[in-house]
N, C-alpha and C. Protein backbone atom coordinates (compact mmCIF):
# COMPACT_ATOMS: atom_id res chain seq x y z
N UNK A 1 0.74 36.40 -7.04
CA UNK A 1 1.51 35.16 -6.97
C UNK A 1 0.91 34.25 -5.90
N UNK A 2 0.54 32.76 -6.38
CA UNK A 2 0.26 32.27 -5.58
C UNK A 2 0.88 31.23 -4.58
N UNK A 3 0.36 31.04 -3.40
CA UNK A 3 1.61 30.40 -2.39
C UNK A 3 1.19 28.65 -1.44
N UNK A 4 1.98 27.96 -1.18
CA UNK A 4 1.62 26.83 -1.13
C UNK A 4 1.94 26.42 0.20
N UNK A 5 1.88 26.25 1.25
CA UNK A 5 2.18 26.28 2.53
C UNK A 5 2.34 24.79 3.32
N UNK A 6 3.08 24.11 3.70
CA UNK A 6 3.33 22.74 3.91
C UNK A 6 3.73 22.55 5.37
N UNK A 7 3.17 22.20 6.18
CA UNK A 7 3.49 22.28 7.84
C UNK A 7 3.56 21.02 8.44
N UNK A 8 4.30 20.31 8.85
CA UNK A 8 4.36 18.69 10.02
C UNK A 8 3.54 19.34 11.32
N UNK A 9 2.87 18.76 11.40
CA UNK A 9 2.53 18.72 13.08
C UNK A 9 3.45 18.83 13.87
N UNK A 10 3.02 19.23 15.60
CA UNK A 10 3.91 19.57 16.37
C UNK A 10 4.11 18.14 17.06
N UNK A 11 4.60 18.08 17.89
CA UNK A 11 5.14 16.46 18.45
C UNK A 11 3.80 15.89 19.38
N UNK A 12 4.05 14.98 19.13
CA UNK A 12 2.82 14.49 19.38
C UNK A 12 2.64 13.17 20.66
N UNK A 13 2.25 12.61 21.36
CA UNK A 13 2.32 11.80 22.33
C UNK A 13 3.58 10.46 21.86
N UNK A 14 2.64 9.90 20.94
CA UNK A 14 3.53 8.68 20.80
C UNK A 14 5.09 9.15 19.97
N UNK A 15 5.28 10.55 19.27
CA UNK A 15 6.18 10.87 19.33
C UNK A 15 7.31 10.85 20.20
N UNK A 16 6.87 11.44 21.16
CA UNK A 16 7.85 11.75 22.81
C UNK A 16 8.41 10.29 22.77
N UNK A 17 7.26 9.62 22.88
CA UNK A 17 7.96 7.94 23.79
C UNK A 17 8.40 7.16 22.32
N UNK A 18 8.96 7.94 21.48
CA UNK A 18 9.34 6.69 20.54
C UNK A 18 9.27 5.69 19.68
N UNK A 19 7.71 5.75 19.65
CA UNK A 19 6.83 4.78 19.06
C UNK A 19 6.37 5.38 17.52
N UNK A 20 6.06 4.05 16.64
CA UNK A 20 5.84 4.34 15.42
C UNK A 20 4.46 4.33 15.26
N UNK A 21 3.93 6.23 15.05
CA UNK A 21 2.53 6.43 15.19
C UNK A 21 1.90 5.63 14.44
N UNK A 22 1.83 6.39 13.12
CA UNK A 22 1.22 6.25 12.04
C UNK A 22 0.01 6.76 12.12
N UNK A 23 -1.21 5.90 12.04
CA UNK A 23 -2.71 6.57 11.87
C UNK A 23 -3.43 6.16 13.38
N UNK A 24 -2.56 5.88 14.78
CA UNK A 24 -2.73 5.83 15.85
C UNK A 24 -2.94 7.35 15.91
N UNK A 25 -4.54 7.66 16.75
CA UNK A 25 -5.04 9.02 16.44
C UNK A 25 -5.05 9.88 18.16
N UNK A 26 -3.17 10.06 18.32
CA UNK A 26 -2.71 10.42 19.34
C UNK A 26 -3.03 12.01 19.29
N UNK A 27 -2.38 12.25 20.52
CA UNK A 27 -2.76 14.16 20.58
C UNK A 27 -1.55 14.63 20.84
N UNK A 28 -1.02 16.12 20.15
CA UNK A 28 0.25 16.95 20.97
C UNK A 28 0.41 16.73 22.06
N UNK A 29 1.64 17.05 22.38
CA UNK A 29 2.33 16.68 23.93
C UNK A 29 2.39 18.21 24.23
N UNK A 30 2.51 18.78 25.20
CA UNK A 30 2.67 20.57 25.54
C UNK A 30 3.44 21.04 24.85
N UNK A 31 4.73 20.36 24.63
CA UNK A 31 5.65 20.36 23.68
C UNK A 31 5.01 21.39 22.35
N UNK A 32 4.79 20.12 21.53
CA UNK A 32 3.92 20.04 20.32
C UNK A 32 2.85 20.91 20.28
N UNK A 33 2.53 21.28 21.47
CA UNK A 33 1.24 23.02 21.08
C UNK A 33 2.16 24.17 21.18
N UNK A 34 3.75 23.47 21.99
CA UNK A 34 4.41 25.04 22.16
C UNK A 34 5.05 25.25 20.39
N UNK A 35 4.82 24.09 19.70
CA UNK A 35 5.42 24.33 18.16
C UNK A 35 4.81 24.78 17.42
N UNK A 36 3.51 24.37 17.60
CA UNK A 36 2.40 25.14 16.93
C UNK A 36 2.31 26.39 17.04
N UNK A 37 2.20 27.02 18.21
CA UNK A 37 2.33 28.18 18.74
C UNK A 37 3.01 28.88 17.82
N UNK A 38 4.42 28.35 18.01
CA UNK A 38 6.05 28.73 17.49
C UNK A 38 5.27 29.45 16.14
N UNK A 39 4.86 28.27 15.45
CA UNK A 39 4.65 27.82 13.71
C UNK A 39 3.87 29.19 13.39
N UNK A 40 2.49 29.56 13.94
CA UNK A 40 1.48 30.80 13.94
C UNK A 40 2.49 32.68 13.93
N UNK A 41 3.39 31.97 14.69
CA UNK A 41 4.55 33.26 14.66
C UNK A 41 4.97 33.19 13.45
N UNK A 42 5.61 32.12 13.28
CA UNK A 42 6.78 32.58 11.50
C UNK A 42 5.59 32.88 10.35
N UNK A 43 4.37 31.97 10.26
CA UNK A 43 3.48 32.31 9.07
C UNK A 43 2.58 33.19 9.13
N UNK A 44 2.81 34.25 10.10
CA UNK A 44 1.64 34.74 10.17
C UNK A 44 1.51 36.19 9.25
N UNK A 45 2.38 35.89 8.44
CA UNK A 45 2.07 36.94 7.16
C UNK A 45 1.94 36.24 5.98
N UNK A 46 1.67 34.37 6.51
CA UNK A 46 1.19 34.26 5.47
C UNK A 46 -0.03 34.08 5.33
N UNK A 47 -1.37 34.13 5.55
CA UNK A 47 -2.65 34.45 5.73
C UNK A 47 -3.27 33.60 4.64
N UNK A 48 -3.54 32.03 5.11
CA UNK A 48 -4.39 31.08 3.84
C UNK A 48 -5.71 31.94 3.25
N UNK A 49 -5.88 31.09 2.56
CA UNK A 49 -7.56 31.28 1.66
C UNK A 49 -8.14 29.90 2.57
N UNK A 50 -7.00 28.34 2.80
CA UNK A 50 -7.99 27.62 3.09
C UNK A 50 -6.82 26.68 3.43
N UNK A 51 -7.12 25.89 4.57
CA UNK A 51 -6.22 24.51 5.10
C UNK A 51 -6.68 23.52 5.06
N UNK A 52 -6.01 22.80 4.18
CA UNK A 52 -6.42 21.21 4.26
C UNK A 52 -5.57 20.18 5.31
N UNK A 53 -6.41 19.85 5.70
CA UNK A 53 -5.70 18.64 7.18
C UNK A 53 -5.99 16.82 6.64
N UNK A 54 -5.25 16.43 7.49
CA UNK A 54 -5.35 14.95 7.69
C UNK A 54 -6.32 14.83 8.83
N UNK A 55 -7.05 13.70 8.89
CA UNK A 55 -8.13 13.63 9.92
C UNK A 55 -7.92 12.85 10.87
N UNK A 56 -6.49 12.76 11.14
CA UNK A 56 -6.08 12.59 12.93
C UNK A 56 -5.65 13.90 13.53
N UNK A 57 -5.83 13.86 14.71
CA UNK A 57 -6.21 14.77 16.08
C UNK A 57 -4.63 15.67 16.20
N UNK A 58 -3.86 14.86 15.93
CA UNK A 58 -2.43 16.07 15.60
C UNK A 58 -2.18 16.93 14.83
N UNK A 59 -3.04 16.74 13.53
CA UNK A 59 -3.12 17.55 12.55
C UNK A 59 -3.71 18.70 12.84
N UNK A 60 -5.24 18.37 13.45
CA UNK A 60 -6.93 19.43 13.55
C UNK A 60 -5.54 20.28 15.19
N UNK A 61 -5.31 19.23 15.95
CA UNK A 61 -4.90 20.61 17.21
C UNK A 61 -3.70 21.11 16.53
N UNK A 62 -2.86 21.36 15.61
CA UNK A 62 -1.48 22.23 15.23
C UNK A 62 -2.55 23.12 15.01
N UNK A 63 -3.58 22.88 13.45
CA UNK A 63 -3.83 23.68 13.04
C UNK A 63 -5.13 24.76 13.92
N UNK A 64 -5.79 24.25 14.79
CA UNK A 64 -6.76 25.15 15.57
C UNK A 64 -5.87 25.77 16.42
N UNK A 65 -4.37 25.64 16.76
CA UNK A 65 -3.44 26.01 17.91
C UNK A 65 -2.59 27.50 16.60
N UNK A 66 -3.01 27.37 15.54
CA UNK A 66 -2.16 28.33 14.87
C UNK A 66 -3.42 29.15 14.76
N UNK A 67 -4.56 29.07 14.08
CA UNK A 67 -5.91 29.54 14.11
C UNK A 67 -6.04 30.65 15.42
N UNK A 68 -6.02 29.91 16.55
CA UNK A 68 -6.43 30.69 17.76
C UNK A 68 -4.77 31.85 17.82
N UNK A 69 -4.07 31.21 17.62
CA UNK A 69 -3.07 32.54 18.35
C UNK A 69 -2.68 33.42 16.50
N UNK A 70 -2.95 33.19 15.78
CA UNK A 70 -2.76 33.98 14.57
C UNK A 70 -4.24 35.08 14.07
N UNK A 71 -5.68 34.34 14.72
CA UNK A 71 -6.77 34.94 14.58
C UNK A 71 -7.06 34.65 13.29
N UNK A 72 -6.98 33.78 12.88
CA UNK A 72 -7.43 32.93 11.72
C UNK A 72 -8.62 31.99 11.91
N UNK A 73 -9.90 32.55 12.12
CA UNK A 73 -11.03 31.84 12.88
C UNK A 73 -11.64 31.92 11.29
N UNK A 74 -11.98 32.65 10.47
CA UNK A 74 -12.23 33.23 8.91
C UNK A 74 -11.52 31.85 8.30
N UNK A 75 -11.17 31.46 8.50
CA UNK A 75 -10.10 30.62 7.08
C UNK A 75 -11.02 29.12 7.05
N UNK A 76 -11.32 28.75 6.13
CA UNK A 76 -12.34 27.52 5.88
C UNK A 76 -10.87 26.52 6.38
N UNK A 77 -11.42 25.05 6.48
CA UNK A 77 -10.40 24.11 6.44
C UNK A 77 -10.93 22.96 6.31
N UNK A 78 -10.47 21.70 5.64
CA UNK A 78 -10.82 20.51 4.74
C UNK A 78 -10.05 19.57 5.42
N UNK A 79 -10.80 18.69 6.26
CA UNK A 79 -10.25 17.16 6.71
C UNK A 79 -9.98 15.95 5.77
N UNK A 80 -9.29 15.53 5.33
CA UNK A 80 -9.21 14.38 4.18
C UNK A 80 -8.25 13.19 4.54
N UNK A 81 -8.70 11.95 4.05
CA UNK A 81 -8.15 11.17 4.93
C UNK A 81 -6.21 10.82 3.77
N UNK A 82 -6.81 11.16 3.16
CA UNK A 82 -5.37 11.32 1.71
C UNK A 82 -4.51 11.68 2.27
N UNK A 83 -4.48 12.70 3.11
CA UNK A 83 -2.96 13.30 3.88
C UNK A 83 -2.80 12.42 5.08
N UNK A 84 -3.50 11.49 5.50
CA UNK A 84 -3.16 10.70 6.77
C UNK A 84 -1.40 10.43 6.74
N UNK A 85 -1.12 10.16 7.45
CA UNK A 85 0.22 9.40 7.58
C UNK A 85 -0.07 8.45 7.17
N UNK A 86 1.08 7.92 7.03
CA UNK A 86 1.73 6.31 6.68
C UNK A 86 1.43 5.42 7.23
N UNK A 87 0.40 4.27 6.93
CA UNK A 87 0.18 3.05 8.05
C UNK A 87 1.05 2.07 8.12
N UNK A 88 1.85 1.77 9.75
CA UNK A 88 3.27 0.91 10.14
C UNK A 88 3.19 -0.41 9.89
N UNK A 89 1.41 -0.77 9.93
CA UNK A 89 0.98 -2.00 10.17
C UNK A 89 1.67 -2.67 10.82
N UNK A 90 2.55 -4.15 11.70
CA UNK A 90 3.22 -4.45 12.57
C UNK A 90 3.92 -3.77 13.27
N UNK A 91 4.73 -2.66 12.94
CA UNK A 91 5.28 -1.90 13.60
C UNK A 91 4.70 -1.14 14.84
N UNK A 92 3.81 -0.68 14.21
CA UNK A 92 2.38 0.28 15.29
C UNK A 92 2.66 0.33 16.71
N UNK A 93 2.93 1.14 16.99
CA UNK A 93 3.08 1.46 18.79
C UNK A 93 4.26 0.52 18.58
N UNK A 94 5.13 0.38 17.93
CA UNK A 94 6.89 -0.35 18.38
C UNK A 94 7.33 1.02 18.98
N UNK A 95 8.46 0.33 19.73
CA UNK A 95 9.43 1.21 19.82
C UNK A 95 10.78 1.37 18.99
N UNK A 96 10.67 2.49 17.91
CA UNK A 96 11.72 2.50 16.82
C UNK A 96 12.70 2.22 17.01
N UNK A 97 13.25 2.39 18.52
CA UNK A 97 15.09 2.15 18.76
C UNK A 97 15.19 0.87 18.73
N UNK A 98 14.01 0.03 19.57
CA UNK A 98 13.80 -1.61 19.76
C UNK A 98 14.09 -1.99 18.68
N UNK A 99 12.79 -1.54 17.96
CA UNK A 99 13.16 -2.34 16.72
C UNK A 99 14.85 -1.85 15.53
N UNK A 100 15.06 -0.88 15.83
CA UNK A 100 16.66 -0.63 15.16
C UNK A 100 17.66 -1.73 15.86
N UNK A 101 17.52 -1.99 16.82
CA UNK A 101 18.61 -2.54 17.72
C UNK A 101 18.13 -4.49 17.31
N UNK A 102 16.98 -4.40 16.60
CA UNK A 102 16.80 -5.87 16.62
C UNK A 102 16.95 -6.01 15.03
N UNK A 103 16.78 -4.80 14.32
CA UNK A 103 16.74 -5.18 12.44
C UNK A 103 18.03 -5.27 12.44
N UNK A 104 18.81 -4.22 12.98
CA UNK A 104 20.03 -3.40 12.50
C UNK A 104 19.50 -2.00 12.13
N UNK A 105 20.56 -1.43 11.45
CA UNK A 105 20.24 0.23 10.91
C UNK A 105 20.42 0.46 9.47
N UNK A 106 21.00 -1.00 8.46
CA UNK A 106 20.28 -0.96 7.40
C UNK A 106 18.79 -1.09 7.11
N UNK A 107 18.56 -2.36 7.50
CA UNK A 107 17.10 -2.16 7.39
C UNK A 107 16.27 -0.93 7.89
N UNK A 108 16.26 -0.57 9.54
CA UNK A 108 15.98 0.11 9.81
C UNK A 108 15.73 1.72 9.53
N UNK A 109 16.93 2.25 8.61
CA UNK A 109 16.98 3.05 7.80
C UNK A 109 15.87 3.02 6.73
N UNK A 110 16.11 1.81 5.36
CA UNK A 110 14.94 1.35 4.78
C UNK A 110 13.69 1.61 5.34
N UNK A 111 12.99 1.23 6.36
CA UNK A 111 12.29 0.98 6.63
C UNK A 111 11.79 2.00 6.81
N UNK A 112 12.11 3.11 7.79
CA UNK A 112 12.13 4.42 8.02
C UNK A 112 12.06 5.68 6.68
N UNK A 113 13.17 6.08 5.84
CA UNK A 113 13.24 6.94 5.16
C UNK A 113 13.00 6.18 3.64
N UNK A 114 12.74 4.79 3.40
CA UNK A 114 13.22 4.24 2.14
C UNK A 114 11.62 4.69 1.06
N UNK A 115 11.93 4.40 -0.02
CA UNK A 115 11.04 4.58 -0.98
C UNK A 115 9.58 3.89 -1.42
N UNK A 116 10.44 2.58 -1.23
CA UNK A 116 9.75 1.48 -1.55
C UNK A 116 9.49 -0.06 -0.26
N UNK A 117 10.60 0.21 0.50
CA UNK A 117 11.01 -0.67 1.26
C UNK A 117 9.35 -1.25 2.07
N UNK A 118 9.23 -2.37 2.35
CA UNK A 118 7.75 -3.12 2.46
C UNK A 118 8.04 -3.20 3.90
N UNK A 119 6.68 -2.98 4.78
CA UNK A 119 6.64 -3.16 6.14
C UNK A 119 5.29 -3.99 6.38
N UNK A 120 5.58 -5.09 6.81
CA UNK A 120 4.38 -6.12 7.07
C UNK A 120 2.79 -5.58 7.66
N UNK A 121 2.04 -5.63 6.94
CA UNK A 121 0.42 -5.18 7.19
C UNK A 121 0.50 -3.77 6.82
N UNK A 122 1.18 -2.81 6.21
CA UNK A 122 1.66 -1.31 6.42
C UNK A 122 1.81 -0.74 4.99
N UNK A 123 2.30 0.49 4.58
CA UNK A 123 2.47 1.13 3.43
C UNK A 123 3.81 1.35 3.54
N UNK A 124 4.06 1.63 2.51
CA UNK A 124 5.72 2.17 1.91
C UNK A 124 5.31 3.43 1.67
N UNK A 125 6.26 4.11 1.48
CA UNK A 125 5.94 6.02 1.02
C UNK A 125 5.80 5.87 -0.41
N UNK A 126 6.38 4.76 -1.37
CA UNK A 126 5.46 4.68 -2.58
C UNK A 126 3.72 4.58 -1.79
N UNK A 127 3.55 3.86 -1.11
CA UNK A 127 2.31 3.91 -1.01
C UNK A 127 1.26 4.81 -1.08
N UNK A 128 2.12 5.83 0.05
CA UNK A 128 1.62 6.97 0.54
C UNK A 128 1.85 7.95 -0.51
N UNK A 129 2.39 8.33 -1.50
CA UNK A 129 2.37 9.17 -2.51
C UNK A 129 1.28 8.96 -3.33
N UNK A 130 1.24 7.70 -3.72
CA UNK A 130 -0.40 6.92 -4.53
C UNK A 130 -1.56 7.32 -4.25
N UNK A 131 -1.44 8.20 -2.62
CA UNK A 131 -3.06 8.35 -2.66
C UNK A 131 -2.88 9.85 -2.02
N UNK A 132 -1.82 10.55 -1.84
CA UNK A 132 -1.72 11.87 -1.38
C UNK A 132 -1.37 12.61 -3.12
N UNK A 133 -0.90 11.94 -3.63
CA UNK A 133 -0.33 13.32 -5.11
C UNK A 133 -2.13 12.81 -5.79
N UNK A 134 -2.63 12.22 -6.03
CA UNK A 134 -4.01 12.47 -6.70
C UNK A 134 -5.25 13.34 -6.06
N UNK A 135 -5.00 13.82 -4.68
CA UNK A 135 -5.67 14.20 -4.03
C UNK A 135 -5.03 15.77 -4.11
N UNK A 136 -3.81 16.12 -4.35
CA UNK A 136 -3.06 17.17 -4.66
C UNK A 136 -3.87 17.53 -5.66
N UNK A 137 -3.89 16.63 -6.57
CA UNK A 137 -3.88 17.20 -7.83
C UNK A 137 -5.31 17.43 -8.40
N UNK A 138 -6.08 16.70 -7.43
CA UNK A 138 -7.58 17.50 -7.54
C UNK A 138 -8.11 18.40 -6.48
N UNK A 139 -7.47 18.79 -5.54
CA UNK A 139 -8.20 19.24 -4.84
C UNK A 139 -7.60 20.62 -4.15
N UNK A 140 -5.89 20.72 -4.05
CA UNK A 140 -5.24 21.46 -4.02
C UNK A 140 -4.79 21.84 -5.11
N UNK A 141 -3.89 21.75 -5.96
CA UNK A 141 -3.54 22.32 -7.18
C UNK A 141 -4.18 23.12 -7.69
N UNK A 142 -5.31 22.84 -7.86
CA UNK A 142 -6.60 23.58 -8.86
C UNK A 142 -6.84 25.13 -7.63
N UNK A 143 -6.52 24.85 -6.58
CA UNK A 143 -6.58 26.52 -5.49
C UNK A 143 -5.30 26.87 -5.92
N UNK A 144 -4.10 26.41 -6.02
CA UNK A 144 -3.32 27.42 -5.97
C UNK A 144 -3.10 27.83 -7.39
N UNK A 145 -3.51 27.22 -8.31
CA UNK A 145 -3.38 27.68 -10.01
C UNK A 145 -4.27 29.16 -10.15
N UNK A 146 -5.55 29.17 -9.03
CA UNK A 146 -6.52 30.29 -9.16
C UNK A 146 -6.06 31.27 -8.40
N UNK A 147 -4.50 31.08 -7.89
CA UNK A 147 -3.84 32.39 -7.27
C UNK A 147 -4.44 32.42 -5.68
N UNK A 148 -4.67 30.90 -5.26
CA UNK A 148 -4.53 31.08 -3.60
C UNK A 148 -3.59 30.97 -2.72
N UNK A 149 -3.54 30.95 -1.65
CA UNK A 149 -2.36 30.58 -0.80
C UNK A 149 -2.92 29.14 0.04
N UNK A 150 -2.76 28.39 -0.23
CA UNK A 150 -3.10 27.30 0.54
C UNK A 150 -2.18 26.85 1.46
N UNK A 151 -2.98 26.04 2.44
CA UNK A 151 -1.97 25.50 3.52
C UNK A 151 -2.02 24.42 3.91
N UNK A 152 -1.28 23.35 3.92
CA UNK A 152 -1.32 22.06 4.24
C UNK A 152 -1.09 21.59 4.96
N UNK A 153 -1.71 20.89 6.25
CA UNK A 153 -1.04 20.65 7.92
C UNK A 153 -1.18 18.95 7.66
N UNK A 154 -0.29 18.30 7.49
CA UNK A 154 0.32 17.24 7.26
C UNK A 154 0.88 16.79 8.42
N UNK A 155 1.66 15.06 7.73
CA UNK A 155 2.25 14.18 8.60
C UNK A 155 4.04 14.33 7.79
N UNK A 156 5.09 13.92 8.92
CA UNK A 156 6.40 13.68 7.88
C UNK A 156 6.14 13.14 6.52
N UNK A 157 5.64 11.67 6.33
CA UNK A 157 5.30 10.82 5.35
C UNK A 157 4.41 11.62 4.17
N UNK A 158 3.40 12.45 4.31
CA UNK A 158 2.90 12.56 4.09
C UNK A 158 3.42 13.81 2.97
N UNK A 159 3.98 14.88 3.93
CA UNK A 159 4.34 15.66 3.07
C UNK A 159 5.76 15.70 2.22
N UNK A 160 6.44 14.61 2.80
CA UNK A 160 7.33 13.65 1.88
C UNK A 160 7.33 13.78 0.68
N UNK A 161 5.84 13.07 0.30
CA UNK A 161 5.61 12.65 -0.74
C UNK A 161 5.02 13.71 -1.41
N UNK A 162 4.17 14.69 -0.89
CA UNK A 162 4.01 15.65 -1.74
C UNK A 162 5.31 16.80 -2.21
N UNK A 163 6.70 16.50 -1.23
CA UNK A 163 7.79 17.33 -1.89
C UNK A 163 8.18 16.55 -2.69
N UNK A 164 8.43 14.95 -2.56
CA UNK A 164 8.64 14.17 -3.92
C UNK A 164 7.73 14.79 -5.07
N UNK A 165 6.18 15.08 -5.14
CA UNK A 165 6.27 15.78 -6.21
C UNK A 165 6.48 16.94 -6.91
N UNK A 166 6.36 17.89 -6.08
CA UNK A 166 6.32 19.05 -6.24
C UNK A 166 7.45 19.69 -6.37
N UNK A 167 8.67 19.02 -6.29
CA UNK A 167 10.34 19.40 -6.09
C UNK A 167 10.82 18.27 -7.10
N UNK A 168 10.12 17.01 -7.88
CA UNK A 168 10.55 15.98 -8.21
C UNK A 168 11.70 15.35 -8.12
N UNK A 169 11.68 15.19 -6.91
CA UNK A 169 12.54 14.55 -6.20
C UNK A 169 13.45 13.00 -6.77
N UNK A 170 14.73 12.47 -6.84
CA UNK A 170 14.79 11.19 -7.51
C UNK A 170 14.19 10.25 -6.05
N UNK A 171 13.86 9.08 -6.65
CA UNK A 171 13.54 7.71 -5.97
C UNK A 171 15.11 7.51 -4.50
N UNK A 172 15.97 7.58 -5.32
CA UNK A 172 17.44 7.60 -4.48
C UNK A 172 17.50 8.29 -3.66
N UNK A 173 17.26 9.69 -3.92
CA UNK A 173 17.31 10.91 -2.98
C UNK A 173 16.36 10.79 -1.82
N UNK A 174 14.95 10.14 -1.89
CA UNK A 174 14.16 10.48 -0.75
C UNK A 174 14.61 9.53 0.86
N UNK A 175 15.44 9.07 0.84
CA UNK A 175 16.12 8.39 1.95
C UNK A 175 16.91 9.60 2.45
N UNK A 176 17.35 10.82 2.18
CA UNK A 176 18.04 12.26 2.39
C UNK A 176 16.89 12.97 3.05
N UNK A 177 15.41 13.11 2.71
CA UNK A 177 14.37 13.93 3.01
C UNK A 177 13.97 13.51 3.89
N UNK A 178 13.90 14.61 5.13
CA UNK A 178 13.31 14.69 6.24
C UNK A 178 13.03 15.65 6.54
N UNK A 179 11.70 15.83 7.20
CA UNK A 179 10.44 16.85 7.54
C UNK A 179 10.67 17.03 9.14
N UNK A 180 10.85 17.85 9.80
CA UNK A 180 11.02 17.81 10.77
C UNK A 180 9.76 18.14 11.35
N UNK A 181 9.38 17.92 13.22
CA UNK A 181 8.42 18.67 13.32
C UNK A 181 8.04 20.41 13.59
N UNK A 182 7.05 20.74 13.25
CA UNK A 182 7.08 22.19 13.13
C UNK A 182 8.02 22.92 12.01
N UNK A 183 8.28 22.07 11.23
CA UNK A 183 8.69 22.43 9.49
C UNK A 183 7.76 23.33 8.63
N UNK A 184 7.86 24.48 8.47
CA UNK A 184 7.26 25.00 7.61
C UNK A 184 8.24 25.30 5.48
N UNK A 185 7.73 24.65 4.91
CA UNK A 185 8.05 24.69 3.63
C UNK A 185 6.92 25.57 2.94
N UNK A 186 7.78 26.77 2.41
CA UNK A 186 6.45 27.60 1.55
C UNK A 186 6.93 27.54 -0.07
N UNK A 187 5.94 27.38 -1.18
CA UNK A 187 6.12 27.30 -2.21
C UNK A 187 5.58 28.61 -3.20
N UNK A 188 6.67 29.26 -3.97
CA UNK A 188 5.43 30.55 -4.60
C UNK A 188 5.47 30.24 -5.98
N UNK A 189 4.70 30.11 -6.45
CA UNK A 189 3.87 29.83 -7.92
C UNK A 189 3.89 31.13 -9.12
N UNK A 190 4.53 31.07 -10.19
CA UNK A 190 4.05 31.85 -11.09
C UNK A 190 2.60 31.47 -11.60
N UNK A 191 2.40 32.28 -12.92
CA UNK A 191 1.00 32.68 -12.90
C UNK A 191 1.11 30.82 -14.06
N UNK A 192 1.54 30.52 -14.26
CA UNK A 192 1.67 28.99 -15.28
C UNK A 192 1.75 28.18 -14.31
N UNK A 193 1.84 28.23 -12.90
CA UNK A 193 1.81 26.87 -11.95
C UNK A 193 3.31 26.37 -11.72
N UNK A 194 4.31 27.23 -11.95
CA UNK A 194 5.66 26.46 -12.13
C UNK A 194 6.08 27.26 -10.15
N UNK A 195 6.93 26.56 -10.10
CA UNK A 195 7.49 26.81 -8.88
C UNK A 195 8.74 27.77 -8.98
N UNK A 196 8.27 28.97 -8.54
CA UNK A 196 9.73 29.88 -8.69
C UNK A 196 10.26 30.39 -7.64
N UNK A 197 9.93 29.53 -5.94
CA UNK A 197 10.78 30.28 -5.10
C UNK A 197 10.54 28.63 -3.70
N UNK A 198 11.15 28.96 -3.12
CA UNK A 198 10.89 27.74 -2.07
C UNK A 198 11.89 28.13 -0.94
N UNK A 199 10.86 28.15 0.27
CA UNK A 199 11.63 28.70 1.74
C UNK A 199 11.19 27.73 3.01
N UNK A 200 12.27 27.59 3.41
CA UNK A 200 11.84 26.61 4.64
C UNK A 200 11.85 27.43 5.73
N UNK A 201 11.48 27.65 6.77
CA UNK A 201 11.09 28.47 7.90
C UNK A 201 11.05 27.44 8.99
């Protein structure tokens, strides 16, 4: 049976202070390596074939911070820029409360968890699904159909959108979905590719 492994990064600098990262290519806070850490404990029976990352610096240190304390030095791993986070464009380095306290917390909500909702110079999580589920679907999918365990060290946004597909999620509902950090979601696959078990850790 094969298994699908989905991880948020641990917290990360501009996390701490509030600010809306995005593809600002910040580093864990001590915090955020003690999650990683954490993360290498709960999965460590689950043992990839291979990790694919996003190619900012929060992604590569979770996953070299689970590597070193799990002894997973053997496991290949794939930088791609498809899993990046979400770009804020104007928002970028805001401070989220600032800006809640100046939209309101409708918008702000929108803006934050919404589907479609438009952020000036920036992507929507429609956006971000557009170029993370085609990259799924060539480059991951095809490992776990051949009975691997793959592992995916992702952004919130990011793997959002890959539970929007992989759970087919409604459009309505994804304002409910949130990835926390140091979220582990595991998926186990029958031998047809269908999803027959799902555990959050």
């Amino acid at each position: 049976m094969s298994r699908l492994v989905l991880i948020r990064h641990g917290e990360s600098e501009w996390n701490a202070l509030g600010k809306w990262t995005g593809r600002t290519d910040v580093a864990l806070t001590p915090n955020g390596v003690a999650q990683a850490q954490d993360m290498a404990r709960r999965i460590a029976d689950l043992i990839p074939d291979i990790c694919h990352c996003s190619t900012l610096s929060r992604t590569h240190m979770t996953w070299q911070t689970i590597v070193d304390h799990a002894g997973w030095h053997h496991v290949p791993h794939v930088r791609h820029a498809a899993l990046d986070e979400r770009h804020y464009g104007e928002l970028t380095g805001l401070n989220k409360w600032e800006v809640r306290d100046r939209v309101g917390e409708e918008m702000f909500h929108g803006i934050r968890r919404g589907w479609d909702h438009p952020v000036p110079g920036g992507e929507t999580l429609k956006d971000v699904y557009a170029r993370v589920v085609p990259y799924f679907c060539a480059a991951i999918e095809p490992e776990v159909c051949a009975g691997k365990t793959v592992l995916v060290c992702a952004h919130g946004n990011s793997i959002r959108a890959l539970v929007k597909h992989i759970e087919d999620v409604h459009e309505h509902d994804i304002p409910s979905l949130e990835i926390n950090f140091g979220e582990v979601r595991v998926y186990r696959f029958d031998n047809d590719g269908n999803v027959v078990e799902r555990e959050i850790r």
